[in-house]
N, C-alpha and C. Protein backbone atom coordinates (compact mmCIF):
# COMPACT_ATOMS: atom_id res chain seq x y z
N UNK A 1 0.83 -1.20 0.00
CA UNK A 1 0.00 0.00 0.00
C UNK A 1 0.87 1.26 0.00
N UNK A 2 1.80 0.72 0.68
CA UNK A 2 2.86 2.63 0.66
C UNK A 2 3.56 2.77 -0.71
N UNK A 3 3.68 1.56 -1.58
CA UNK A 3 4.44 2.20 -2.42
C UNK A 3 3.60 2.50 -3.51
N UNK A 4 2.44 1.81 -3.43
CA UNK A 4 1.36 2.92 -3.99
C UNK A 4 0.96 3.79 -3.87
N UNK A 5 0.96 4.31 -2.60
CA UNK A 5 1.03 5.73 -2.23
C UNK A 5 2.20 6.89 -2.70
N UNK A 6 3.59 6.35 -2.54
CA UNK A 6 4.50 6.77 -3.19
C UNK A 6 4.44 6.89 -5.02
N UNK A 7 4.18 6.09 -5.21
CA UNK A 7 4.16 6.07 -6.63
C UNK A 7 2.82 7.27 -7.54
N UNK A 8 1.87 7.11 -6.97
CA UNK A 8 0.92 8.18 -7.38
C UNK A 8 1.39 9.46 -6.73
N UNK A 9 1.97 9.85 -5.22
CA UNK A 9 2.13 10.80 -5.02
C UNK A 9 3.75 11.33 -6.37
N UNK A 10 4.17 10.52 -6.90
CA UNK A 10 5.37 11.10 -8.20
C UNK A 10 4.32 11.37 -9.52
N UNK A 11 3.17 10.70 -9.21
CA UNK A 11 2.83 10.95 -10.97
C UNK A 11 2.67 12.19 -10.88
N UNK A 12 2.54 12.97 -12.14
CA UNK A 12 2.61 14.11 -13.26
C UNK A 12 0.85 14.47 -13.21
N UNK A 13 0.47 15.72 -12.71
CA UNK A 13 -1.29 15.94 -13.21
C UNK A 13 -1.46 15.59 -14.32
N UNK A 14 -2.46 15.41 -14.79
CA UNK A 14 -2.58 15.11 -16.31
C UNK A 14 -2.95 16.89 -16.69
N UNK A 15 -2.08 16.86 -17.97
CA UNK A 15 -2.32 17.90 -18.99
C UNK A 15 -3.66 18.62 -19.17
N UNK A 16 -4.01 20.26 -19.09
CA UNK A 16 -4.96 21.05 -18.95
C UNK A 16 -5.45 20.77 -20.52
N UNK A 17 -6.49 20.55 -20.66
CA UNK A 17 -7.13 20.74 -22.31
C UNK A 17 -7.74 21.95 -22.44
N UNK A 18 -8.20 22.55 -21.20
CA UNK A 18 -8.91 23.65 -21.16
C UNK A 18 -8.09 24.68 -22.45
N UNK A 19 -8.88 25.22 -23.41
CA UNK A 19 -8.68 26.16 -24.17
C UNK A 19 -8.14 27.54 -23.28
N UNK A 20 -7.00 28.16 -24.19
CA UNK A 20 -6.13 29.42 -23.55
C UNK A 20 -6.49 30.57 -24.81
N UNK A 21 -6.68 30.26 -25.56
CA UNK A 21 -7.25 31.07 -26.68
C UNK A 21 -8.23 30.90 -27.44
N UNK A 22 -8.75 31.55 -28.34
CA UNK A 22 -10.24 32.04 -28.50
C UNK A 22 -10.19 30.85 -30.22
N UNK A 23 -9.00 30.38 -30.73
CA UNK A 23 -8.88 29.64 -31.71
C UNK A 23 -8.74 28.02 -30.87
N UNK A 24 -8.52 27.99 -30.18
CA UNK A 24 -8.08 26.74 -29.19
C UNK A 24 -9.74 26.27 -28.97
N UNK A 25 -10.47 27.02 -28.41
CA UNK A 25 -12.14 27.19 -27.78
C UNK A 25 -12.75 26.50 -29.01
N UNK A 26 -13.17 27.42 -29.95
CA UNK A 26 -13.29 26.99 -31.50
C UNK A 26 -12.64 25.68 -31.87
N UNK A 27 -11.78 25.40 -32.00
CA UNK A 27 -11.01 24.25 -32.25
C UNK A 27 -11.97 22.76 -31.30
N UNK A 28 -11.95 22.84 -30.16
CA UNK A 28 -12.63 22.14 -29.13
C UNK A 28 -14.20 22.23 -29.53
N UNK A 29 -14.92 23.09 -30.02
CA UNK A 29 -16.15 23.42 -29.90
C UNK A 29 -16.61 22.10 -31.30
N UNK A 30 -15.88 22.76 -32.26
CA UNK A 30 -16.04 21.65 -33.69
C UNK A 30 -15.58 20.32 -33.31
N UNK A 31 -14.58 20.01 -32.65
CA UNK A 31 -14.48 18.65 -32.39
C UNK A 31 -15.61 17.77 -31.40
N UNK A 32 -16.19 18.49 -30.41
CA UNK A 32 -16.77 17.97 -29.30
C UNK A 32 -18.67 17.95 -30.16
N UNK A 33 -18.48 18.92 -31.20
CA UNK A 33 -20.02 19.11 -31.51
C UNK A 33 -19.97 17.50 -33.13
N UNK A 34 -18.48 17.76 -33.52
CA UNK A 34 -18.43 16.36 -34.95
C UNK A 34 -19.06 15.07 -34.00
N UNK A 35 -18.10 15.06 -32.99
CA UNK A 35 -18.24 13.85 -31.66
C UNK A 35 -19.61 13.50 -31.32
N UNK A 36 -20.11 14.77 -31.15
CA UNK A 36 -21.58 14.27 -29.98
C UNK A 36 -22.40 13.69 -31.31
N UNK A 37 -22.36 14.61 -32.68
CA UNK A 37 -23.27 14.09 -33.84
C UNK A 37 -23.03 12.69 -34.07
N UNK A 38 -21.86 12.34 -33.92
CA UNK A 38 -21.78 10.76 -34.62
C UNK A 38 -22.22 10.00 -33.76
N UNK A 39 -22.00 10.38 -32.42
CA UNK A 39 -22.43 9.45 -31.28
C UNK A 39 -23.84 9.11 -31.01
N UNK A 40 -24.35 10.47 -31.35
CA UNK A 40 -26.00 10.68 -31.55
C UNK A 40 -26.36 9.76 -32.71
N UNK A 41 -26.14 9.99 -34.24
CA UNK A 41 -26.38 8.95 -35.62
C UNK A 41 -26.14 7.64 -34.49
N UNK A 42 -25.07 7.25 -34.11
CA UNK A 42 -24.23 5.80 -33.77
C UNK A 42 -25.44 5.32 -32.55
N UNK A 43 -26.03 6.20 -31.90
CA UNK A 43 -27.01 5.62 -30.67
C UNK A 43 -28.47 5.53 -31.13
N UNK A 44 -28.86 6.12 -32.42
CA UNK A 44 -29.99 6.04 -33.09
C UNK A 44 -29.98 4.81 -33.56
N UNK A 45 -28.71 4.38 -34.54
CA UNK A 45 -28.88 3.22 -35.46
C UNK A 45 -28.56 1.92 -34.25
N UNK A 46 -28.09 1.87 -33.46
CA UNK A 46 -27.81 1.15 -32.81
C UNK A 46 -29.42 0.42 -31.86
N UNK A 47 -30.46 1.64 -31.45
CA UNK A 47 -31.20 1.24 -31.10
C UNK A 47 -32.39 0.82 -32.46
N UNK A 48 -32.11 1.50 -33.50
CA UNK A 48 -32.77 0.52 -34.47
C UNK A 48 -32.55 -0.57 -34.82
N UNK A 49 -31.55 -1.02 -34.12
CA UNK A 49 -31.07 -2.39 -34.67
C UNK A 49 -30.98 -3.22 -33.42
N UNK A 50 -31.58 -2.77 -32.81
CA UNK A 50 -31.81 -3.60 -31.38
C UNK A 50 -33.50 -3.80 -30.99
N UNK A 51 -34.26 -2.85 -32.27
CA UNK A 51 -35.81 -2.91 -31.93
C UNK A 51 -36.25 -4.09 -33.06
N UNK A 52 -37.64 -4.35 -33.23
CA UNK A 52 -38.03 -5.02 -34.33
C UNK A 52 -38.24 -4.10 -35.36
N UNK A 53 -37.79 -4.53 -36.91
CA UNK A 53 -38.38 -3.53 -37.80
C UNK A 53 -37.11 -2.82 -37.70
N UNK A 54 -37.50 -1.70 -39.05
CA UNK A 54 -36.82 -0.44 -38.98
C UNK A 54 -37.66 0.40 -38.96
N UNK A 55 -37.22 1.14 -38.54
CA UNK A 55 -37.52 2.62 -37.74
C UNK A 55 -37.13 4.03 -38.94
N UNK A 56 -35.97 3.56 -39.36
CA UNK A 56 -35.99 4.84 -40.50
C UNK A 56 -36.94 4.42 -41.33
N UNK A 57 -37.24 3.50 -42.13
CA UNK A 57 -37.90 3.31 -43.07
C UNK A 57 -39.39 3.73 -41.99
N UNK A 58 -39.84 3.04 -40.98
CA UNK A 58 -41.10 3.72 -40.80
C UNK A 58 -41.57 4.62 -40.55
N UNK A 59 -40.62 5.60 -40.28
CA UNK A 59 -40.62 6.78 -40.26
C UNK A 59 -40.84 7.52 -41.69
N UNK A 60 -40.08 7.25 -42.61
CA UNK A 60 -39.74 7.83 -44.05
C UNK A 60 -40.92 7.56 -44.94
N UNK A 61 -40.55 6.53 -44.90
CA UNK A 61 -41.89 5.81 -46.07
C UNK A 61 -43.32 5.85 -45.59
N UNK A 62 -43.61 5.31 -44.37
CA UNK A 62 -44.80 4.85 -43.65
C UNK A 62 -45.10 6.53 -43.02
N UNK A 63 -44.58 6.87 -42.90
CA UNK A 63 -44.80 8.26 -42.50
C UNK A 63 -45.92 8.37 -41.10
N UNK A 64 -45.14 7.47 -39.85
CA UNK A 64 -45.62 7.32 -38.56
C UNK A 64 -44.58 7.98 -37.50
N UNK A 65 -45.87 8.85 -37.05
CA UNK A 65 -45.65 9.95 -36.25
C UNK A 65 -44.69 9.59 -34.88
N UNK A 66 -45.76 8.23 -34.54
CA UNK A 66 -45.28 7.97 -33.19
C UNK A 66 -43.82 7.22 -33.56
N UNK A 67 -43.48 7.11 -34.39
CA UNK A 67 -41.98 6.00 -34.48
C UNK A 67 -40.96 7.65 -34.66
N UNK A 68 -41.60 8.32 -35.51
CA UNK A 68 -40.63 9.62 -35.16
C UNK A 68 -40.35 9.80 -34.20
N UNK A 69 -41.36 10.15 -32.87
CA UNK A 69 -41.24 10.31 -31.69
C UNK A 69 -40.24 10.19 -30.71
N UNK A 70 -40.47 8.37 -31.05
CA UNK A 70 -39.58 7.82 -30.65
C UNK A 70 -38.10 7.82 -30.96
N UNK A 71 -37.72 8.29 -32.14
CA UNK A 71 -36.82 8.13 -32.87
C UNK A 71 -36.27 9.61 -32.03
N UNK A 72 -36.75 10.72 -32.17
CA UNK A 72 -36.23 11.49 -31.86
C UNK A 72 -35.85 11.95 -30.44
N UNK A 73 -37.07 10.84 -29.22
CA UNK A 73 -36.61 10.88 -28.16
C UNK A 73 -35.16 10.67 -27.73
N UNK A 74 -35.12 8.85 -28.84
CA UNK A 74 -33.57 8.67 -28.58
C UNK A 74 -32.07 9.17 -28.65
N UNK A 75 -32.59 10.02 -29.94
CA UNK A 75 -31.25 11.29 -30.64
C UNK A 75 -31.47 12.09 -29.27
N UNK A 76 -32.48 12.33 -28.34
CA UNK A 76 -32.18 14.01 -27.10
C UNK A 76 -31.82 13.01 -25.80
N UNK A 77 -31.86 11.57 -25.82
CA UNK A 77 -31.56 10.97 -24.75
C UNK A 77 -30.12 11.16 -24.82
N UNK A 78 -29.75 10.38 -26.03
CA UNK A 78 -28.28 10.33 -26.51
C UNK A 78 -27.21 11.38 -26.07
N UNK A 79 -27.92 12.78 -26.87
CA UNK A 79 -27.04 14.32 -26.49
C UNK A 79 -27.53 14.34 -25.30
N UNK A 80 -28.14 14.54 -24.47
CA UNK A 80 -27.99 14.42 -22.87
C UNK A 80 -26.76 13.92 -22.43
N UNK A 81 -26.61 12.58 -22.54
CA UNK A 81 -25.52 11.78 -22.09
C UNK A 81 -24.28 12.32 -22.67
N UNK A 82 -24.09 12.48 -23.90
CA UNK A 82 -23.05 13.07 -24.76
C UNK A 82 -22.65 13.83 -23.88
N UNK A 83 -23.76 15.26 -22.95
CA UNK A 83 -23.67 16.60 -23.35
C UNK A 83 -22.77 16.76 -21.45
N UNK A 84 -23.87 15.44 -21.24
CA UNK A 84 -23.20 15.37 -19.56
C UNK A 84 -21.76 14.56 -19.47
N UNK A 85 -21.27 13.86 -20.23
CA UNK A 85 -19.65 13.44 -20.68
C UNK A 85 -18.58 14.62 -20.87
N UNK A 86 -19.07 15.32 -21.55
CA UNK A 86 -18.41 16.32 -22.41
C UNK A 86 -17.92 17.54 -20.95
N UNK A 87 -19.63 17.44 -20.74
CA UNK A 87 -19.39 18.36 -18.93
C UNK A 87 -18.47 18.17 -17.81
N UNK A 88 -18.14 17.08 -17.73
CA UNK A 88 -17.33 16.13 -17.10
C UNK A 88 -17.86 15.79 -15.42
């Protein structure tokens, strides 16, 4: 136990990401907003492919309201989680 104690008391903080300039901020803003979109697409298709049916198509073609609904609940569940990750 002590030389685990020793040993973390030598590690190094980990590195600030926090933006220092106003191009740095920007820089972070486009990466974290590319991120949350794919994660959002990636948690949509993922639960369509975990339901019966598809869901884009019944949405698109069939043109049902309530599968939108649903569809779109899951994309604001998703960025929630994204949005509370990102928050840290």
């Amino acid at each position: 136990m002590h030389s685990l104690h020793a040993l973390l008391a030598q590690a190094t903080p980990p590195a600030n990401w926090h933006a220092t300039s106003l191009g740095e901020a920007l820089l972070n803003v486009a990466i974290f907003s590319v991120a949350g979109t794919l994660l959002a697409i990636a948690g949509y298709k993922l639960f369509d492919f975990c339901t019966p049916g598809n869901l884009h198509e019944e949405i698109l073609k069939n043109r049902n309201l309530a599968a939108a609904v649903v569809g779109g609940a899951i994309i604001l569940g998703v960025c929630i989680i994204v949005a509370a990750a990102i928050m840290g």
